[in-house]
C-alpha atoms as a PDB file:
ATOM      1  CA  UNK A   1     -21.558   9.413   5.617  1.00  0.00           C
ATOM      2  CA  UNK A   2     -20.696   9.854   8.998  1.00  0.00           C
ATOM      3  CA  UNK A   3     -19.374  13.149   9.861  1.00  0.00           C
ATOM      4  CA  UNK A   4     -16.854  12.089  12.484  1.00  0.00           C
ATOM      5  CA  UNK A   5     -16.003  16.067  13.880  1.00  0.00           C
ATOM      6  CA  UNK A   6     -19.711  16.651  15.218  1.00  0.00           C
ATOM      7  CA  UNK A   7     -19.260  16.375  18.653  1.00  0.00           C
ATOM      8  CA  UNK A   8     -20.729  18.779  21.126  1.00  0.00           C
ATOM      9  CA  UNK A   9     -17.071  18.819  23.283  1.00  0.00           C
ATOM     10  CA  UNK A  10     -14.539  19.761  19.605  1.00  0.00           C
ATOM     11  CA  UNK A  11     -13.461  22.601  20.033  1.00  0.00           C
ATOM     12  CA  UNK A  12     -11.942  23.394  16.454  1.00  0.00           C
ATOM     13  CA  UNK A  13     -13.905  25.083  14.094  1.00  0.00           C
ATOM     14  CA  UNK A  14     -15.228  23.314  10.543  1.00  0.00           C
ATOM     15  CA  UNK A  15     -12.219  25.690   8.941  1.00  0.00           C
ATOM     16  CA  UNK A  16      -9.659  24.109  11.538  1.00  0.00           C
ATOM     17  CA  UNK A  17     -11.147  20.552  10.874  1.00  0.00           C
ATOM     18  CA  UNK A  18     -11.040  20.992   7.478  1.00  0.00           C
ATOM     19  CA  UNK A  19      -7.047  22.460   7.615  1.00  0.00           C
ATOM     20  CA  UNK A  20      -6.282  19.458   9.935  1.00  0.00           C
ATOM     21  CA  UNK A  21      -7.972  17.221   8.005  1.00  0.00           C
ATOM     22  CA  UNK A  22      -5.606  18.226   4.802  1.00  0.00           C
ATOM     23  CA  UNK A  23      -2.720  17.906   6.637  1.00  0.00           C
ATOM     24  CA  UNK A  24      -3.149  14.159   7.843  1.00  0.00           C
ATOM     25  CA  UNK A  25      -3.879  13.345   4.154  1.00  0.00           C
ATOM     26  CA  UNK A  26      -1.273  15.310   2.693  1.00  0.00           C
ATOM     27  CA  UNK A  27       1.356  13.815   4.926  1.00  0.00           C
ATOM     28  CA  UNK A  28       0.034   9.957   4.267  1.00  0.00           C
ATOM     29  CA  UNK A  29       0.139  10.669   0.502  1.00  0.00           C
ATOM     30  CA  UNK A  30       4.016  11.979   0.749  1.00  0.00           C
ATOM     31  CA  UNK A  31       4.778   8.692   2.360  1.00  0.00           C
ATOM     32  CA  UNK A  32       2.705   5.696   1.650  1.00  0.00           C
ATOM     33  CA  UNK A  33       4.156   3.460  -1.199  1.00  0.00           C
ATOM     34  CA  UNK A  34       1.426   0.718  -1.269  1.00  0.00           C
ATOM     35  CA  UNK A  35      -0.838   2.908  -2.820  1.00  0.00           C
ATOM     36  CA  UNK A  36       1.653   3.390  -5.249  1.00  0.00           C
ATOM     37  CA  UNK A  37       1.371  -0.303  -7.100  1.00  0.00           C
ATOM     38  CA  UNK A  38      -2.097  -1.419  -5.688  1.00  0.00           C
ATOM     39  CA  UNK A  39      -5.208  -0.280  -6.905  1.00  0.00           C
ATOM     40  CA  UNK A  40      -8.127   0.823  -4.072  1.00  0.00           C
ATOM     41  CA  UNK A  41     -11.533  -0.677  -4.000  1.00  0.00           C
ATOM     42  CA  UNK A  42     -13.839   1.490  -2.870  1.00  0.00           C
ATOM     43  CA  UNK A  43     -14.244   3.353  -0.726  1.00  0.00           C
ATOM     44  CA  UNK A  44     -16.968   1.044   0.249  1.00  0.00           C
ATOM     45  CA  UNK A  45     -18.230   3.417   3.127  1.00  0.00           C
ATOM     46  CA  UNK A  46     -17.348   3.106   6.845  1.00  0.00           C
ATOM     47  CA  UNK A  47     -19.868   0.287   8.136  1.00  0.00           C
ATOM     48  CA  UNK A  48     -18.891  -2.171   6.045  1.00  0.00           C
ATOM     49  CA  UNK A  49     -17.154  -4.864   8.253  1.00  0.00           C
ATOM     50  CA  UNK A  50     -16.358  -7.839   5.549  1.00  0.00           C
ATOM     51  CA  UNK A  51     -15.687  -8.201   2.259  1.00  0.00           C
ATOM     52  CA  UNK A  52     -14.908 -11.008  -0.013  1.00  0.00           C
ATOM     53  CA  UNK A  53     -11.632 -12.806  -1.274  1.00  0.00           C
ATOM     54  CA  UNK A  54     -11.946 -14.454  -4.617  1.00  0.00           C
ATOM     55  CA  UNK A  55      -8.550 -16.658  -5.846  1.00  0.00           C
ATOM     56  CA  UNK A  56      -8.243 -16.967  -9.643  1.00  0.00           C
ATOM     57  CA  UNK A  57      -5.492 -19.715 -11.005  1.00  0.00           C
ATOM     58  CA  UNK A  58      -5.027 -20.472 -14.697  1.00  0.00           C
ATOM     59  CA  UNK A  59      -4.011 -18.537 -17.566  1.00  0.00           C
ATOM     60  CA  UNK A  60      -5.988 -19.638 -20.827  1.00  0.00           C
ATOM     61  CA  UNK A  61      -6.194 -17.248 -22.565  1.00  0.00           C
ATOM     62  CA  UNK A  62      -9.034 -16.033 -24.829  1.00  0.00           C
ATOM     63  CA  UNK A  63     -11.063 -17.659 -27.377  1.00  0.00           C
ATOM     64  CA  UNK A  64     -11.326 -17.144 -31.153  1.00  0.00           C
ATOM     65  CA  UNK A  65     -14.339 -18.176 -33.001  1.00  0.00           C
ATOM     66  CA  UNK A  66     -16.519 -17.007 -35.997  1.00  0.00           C
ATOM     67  CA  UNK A  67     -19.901 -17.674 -34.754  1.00  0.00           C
ATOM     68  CA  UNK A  68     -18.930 -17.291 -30.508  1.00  0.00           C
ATOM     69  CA  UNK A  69     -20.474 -20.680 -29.301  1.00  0.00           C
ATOM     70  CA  UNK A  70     -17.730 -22.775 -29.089  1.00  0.00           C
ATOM     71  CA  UNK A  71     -17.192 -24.439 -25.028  1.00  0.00           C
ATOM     72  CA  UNK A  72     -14.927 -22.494 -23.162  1.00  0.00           C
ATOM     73  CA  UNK A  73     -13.388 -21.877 -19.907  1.00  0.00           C
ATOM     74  CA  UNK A  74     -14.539 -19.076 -18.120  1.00  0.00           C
ATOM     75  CA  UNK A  75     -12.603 -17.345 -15.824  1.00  0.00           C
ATOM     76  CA  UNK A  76     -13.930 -18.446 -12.501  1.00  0.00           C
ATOM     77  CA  UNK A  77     -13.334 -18.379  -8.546  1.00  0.00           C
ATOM     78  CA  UNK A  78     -11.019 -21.002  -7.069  1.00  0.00           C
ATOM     79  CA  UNK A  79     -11.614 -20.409  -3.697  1.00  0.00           C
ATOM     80  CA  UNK A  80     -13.903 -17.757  -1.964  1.00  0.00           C
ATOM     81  CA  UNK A  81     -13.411 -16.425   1.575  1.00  0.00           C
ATOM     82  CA  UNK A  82     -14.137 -13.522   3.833  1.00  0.00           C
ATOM     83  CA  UNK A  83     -12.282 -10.930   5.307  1.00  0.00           C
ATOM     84  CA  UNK A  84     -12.823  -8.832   8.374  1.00  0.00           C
ATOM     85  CA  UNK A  85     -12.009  -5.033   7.547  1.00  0.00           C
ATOM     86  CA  UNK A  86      -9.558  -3.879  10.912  1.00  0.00           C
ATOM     87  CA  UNK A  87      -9.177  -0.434  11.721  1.00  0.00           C
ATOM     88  CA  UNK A  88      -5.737   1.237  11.613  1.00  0.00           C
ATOM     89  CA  UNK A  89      -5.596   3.917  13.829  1.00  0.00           C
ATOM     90  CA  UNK A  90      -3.349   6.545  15.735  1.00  0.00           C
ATOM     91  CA  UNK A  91      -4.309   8.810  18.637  1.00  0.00           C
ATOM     92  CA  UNK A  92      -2.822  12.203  19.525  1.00  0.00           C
ATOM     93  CA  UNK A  93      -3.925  15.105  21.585  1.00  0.00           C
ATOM     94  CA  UNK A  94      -4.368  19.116  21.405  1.00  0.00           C
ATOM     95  CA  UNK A  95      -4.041  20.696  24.618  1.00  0.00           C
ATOM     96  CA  UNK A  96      -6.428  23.095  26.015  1.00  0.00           C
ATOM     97  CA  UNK A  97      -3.935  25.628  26.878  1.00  0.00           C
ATOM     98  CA  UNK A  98      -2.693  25.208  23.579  1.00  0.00           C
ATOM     99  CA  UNK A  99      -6.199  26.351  21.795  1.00  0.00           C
ATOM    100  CA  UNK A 100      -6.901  29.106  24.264  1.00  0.00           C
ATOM    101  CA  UNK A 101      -3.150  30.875  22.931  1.00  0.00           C
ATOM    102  CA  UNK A 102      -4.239  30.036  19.608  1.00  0.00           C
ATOM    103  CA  UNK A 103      -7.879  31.835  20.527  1.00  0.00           C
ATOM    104  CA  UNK A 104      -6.488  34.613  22.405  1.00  0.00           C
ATOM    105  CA  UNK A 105      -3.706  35.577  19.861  1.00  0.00           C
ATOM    106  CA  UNK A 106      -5.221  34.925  16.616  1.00  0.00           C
ATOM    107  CA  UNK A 107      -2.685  32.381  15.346  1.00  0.00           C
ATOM    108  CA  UNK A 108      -2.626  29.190  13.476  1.00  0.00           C
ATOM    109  CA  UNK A 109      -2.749  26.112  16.124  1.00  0.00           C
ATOM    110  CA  UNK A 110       0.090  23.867  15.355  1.00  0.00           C
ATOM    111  CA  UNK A 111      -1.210  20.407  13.875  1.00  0.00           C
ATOM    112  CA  UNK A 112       1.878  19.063  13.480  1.00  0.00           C
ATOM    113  CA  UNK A 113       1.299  16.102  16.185  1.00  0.00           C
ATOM    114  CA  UNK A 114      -1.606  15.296  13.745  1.00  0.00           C
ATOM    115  CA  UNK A 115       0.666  14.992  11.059  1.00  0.00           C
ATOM    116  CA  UNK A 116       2.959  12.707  13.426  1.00  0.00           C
ATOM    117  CA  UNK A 117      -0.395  10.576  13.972  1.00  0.00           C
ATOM    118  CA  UNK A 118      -0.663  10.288   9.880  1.00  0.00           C
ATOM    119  CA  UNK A 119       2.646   9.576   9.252  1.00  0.00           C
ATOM    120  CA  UNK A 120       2.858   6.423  11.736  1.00  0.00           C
ATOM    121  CA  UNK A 121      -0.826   4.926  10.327  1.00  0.00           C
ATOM    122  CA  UNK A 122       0.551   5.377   7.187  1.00  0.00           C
ATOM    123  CA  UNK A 123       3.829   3.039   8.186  1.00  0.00           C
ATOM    124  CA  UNK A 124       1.321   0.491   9.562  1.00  0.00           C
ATOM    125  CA  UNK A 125      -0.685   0.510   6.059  1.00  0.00           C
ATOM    126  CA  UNK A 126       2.564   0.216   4.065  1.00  0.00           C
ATOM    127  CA  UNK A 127       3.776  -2.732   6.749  1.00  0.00           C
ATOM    128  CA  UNK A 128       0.366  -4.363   6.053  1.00  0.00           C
ATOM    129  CA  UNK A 129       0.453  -3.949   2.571  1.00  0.00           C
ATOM    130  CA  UNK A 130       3.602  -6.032   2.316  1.00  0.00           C
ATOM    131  CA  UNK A 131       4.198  -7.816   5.296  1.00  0.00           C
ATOM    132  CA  UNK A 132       1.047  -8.731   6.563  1.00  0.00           C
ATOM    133  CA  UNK A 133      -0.815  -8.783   9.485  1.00  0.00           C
ATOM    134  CA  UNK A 134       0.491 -12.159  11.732  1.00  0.00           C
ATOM    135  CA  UNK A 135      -2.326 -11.323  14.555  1.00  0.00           C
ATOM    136  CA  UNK A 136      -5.383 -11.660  11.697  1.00  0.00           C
ATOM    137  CA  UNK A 137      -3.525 -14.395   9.856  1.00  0.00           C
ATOM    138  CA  UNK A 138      -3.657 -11.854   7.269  1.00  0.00           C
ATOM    139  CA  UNK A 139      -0.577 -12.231   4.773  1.00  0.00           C
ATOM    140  CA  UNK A 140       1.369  -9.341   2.516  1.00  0.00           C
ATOM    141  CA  UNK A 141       2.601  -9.045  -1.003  1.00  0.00           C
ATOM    142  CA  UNK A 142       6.011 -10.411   0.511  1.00  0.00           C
ATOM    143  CA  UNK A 143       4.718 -13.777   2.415  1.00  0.00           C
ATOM    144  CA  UNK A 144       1.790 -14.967   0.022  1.00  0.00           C
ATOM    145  CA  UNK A 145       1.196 -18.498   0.011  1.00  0.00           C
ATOM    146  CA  UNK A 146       1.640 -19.373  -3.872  1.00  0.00           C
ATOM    147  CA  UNK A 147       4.090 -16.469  -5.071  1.00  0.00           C
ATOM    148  CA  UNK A 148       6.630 -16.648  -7.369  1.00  0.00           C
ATOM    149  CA  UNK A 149      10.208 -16.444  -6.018  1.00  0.00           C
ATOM    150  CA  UNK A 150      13.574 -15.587  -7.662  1.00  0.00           C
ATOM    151  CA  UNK A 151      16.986 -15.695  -5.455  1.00  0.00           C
ATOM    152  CA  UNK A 152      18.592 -12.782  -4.643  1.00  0.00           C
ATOM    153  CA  UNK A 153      22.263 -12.270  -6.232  1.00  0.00           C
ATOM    154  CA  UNK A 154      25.106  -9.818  -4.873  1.00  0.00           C
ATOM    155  CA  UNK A 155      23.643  -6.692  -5.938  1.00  0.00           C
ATOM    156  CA  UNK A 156      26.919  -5.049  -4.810  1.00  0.00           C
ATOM    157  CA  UNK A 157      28.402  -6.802  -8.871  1.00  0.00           C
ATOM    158  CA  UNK A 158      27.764  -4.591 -11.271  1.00  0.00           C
ATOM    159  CA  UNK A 159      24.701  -5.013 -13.245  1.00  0.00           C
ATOM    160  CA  UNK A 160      23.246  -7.898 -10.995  1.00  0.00           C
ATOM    161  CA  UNK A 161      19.997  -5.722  -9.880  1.00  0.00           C
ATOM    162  CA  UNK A 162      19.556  -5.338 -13.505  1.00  0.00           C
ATOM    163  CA  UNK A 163      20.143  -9.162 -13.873  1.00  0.00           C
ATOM    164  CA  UNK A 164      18.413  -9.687 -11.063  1.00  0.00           C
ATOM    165  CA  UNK A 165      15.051  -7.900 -12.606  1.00  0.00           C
ATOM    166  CA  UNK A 166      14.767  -9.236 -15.972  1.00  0.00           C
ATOM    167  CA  UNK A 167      15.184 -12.542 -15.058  1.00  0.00           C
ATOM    168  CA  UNK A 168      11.751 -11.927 -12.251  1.00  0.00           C
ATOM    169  CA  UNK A 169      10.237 -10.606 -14.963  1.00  0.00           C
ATOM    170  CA  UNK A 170      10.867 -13.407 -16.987  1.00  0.00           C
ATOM    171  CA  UNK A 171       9.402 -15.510 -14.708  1.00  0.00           C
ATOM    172  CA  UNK A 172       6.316 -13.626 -14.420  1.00  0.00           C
ATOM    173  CA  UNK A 173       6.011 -13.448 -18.298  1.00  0.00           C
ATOM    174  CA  UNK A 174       5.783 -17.303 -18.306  1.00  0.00           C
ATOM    175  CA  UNK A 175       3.201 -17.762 -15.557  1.00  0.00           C
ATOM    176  CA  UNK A 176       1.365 -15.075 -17.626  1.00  0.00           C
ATOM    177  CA  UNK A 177       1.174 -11.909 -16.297  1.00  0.00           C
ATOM    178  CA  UNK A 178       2.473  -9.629 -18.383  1.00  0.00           C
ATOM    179  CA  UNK A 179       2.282  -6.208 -16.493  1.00  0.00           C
ATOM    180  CA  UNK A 180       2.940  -3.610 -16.021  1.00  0.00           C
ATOM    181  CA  UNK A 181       5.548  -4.416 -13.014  1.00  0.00           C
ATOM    182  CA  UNK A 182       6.534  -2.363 -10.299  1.00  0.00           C
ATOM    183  CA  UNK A 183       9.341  -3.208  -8.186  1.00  0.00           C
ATOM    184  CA  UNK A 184       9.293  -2.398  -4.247  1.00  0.00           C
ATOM    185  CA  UNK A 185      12.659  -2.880  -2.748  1.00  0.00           C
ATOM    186  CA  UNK A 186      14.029  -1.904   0.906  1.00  0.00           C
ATOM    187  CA  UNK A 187      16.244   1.200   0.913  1.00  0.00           C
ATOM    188  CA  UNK A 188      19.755  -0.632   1.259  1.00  0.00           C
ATOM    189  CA  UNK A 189      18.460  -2.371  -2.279  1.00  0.00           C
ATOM    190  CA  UNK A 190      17.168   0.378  -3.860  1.00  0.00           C
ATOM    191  CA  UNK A 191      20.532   2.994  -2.703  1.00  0.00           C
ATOM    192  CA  UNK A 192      22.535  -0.328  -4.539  1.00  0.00           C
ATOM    193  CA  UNK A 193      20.383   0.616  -7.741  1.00  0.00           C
ATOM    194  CA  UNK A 194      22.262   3.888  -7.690  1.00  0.00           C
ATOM    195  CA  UNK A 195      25.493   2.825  -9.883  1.00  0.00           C
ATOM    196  CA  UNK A 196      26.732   3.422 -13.390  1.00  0.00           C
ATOM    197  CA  UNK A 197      26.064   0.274 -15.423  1.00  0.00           C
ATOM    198  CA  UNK A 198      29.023  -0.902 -16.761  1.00  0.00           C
ATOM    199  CA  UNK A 199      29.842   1.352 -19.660  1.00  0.00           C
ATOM    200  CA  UNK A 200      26.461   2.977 -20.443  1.00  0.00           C
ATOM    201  CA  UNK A 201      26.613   6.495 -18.582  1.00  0.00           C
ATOM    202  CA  UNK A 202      23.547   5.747 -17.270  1.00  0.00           C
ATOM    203  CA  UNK A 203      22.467   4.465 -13.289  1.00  0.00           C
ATOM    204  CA  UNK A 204      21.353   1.147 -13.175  1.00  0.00           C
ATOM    205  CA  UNK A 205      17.838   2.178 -12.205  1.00  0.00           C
ATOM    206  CA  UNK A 206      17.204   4.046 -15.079  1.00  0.00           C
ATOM    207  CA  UNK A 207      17.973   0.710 -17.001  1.00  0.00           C
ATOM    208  CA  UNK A 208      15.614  -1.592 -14.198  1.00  0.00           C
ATOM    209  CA  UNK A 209      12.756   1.414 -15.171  1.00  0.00           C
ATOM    210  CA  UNK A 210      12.851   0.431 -18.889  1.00  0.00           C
ATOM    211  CA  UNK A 211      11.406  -2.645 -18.103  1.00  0.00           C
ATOM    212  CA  UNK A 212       9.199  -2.019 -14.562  1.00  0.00           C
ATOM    213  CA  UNK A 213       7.525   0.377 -16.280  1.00  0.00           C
ATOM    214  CA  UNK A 214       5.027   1.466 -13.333  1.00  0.00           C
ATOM    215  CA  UNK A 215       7.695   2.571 -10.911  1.00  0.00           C
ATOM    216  CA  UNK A 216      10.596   1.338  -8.731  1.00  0.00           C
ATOM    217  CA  UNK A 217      10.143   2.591  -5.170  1.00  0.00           C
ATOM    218  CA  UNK A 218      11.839   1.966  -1.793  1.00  0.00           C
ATOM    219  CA  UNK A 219       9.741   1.088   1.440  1.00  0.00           C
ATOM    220  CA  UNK A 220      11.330   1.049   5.209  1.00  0.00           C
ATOM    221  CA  UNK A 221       9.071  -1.347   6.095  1.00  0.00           C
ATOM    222  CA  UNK A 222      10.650  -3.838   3.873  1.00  0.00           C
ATOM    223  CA  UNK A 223      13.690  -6.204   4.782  1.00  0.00           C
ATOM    224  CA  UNK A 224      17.358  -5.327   3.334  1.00  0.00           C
ATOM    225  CA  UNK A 225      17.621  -8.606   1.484  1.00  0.00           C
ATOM    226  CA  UNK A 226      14.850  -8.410  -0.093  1.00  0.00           C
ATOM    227  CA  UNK A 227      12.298  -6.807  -3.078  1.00  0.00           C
ATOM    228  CA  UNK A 228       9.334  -7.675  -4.655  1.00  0.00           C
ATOM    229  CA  UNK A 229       8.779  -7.288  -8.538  1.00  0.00           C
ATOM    230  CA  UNK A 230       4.588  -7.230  -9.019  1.00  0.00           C
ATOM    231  CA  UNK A 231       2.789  -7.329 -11.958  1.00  0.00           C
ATOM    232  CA  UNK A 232       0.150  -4.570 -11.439  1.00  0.00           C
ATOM    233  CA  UNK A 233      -3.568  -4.252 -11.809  1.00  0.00           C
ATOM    234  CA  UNK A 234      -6.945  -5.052 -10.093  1.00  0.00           C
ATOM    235  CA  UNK A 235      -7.542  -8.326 -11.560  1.00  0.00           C
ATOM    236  CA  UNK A 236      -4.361  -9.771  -9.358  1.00  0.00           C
ATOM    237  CA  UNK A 237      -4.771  -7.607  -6.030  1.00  0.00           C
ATOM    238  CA  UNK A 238      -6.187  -4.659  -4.850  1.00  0.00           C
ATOM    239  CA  UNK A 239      -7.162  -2.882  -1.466  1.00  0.00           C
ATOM    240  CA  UNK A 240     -10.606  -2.817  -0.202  1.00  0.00           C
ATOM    241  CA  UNK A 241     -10.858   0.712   1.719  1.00  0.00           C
ATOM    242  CA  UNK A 242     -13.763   0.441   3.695  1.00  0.00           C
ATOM    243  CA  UNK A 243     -12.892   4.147   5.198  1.00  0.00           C
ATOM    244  CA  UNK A 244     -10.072   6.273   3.935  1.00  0.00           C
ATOM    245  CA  UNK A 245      -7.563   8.276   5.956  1.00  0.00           C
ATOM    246  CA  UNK A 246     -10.135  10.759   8.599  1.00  0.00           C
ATOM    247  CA  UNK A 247      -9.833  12.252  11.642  1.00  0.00           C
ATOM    248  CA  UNK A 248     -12.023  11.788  14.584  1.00  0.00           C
ATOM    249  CA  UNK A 249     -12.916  13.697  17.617  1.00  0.00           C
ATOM    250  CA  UNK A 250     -12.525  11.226  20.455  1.00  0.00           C
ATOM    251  CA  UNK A 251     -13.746  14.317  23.544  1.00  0.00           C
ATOM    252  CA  UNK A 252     -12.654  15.564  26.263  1.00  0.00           C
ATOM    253  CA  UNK A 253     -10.386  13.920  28.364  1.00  0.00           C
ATOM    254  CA  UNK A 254      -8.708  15.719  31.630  1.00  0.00           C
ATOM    255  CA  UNK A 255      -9.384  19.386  29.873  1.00  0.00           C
ATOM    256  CA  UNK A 256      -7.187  17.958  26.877  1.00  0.00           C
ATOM    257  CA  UNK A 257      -8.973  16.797  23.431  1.00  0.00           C
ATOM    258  CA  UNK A 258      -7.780  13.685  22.299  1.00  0.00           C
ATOM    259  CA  UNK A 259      -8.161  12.688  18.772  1.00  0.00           C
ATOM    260  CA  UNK A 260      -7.881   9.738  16.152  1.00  0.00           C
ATOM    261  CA  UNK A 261      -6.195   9.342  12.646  1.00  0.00           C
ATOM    262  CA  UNK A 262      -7.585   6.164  11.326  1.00  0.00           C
ATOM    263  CA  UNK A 263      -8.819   4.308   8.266  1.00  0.00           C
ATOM    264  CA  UNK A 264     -10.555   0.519   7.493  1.00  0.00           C
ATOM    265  CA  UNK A 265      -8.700  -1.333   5.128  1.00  0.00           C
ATOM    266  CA  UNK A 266      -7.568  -4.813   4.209  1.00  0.00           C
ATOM    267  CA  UNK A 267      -5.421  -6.715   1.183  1.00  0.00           C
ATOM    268  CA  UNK A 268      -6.877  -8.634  -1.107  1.00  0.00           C
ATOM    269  CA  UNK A 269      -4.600 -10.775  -2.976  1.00  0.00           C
ATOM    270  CA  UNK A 270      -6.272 -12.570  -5.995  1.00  0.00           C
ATOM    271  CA  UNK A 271      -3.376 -14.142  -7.969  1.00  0.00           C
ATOM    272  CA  UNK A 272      -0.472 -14.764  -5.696  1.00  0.00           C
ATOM    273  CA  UNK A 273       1.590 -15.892  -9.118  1.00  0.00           C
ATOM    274  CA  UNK A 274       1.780 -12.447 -10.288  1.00  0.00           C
ATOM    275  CA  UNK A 275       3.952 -11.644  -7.629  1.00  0.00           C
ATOM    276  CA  UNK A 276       7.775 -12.399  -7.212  1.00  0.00           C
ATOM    277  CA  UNK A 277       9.976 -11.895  -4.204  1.00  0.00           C
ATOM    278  CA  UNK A 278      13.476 -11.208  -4.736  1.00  0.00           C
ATOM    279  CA  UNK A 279      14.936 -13.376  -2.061  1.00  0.00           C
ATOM    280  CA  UNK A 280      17.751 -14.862  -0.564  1.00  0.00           C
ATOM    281  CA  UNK A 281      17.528 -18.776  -1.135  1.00  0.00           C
END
């Protein structure tokens, strides 16, 4: 593995690497949603460039026999392609006179531009996750060729997020994927969520979590009219992490010390029918 802080010009200690290091990853874990309803492949190590794409269509489902030697139909690839690994990445900088108060004074330096670095890689991950990247031809849980759409209805009626849900559901159920779903929604959605159903007592969410069992987040990166309803697990889509979140030394630049937050990533969508978009027809 490379060790991406050994460089003769970094001037942090392995203790300050390792505290800065904590902090990038902490801060990406607070916000990254993605993660949240998409299983990670890997990580496969950070040289590996490619990786491949298999589609699977059908749903037969298995077969019953006593003796096991009937003809069947194997689950198989429909397609097969390759895709490039890109690097997501966000530079900041320490500044020497910065690090020579923090030497001569015996305090903490301040990492939180670091942090800033994580937090904007991890928008572009999210943003990637579900939107896409247009400039690799790369697309997101939200523009699949092949997924499942259900039209949006007036979530500001009472109990039509609710309505809204089960019938998405509903249509994943008969395409056959049968969950668990998460739902992903942009934060006007989701803050329309937040209402008393009818006469129950209870917020509407709480009823939409009964049935999308792994989770109901909000995402910025994700368009007011619109929310996706996924039915979760490897076998549909996953993300092939080449490298995870890491910090790199970048040297010396102008007596300054620039430095990189970056990881290798890409989607991998397998079943674009367990996926529905919530959309506005």
């Amino acid at each position: 593995m490379v060790n991406f802080s050994m460089h003769t010009e970094n001037p942090l200690s392995d203790e300050e690497m390792t505290r800065l290091t904590q902090i990038i990853i902490e801060t990406a874990r607070r916000q990254l949603v993605g993660r949240r309803c998409v299983e990670i492949y890997g990580p496969l190590g950070a040289g590996v460039q490619s990786v491949q794409l298999d589609t699977f269509l059908g749903q037969d489902v298995g077969n019953v026999d006593l003796l096991g030697d009937i003809d069947t139909h194997p689950v198989h690839s429909e397609s097969r392609k390759t895709l490039q690994i890109p690097i997501i990445f966000k530079d900041f900088e320490l500044y020497w006179r910065d690090i020579e108060t923090s030497r001569e004074f015996k305090i903490p330096l301040d990492f939180s531009v670091g942090a800033g670095a994580s937090a904007f890689c991890a928008l572009k991950e999210d943003d990637m996750i579900f939107n896409g990247e247009r400039n690799l031809q790369y697309p997101g849980l939200l523009n699949v060729e092949g997924r499942l759409r259900y039209p949006l209805g007036d979530w500001d009626i009472d109990g039509q997020s609710f309505q809204d849900t089960v019938k998405a559901t509903e249509l994943l159920l008969t395409h056959g994927h049968y969950g668990p779903y998460a739902m992903v929604s942009g934060p006007k959605l989701f803050s329309k969520m937040h209402r008393i159903y009818r006469d129950s007592g209870v917020l509407e969410i709480e009823h939409i979590r009964n049935i999308v069992t792994a989770g109901v987040y909000q995402c910025s990166v994700i368009r007011d009219d619109m929310a996706v309803i996924l039915s979760t697990g490897r076998q549909n889509f996953d993300i092939a992490m080449a490298q995870d979140l890491r910090v790199a030394y970048l040297g010396a630049q102008k007596m300054n010390h620039p430095y990189r937050v970056f990881e290798c990533f890409v989607l991998r969508i397998k079943r674009p029918q367990a996926i529905c978009t919530l959309e506005q027809s």
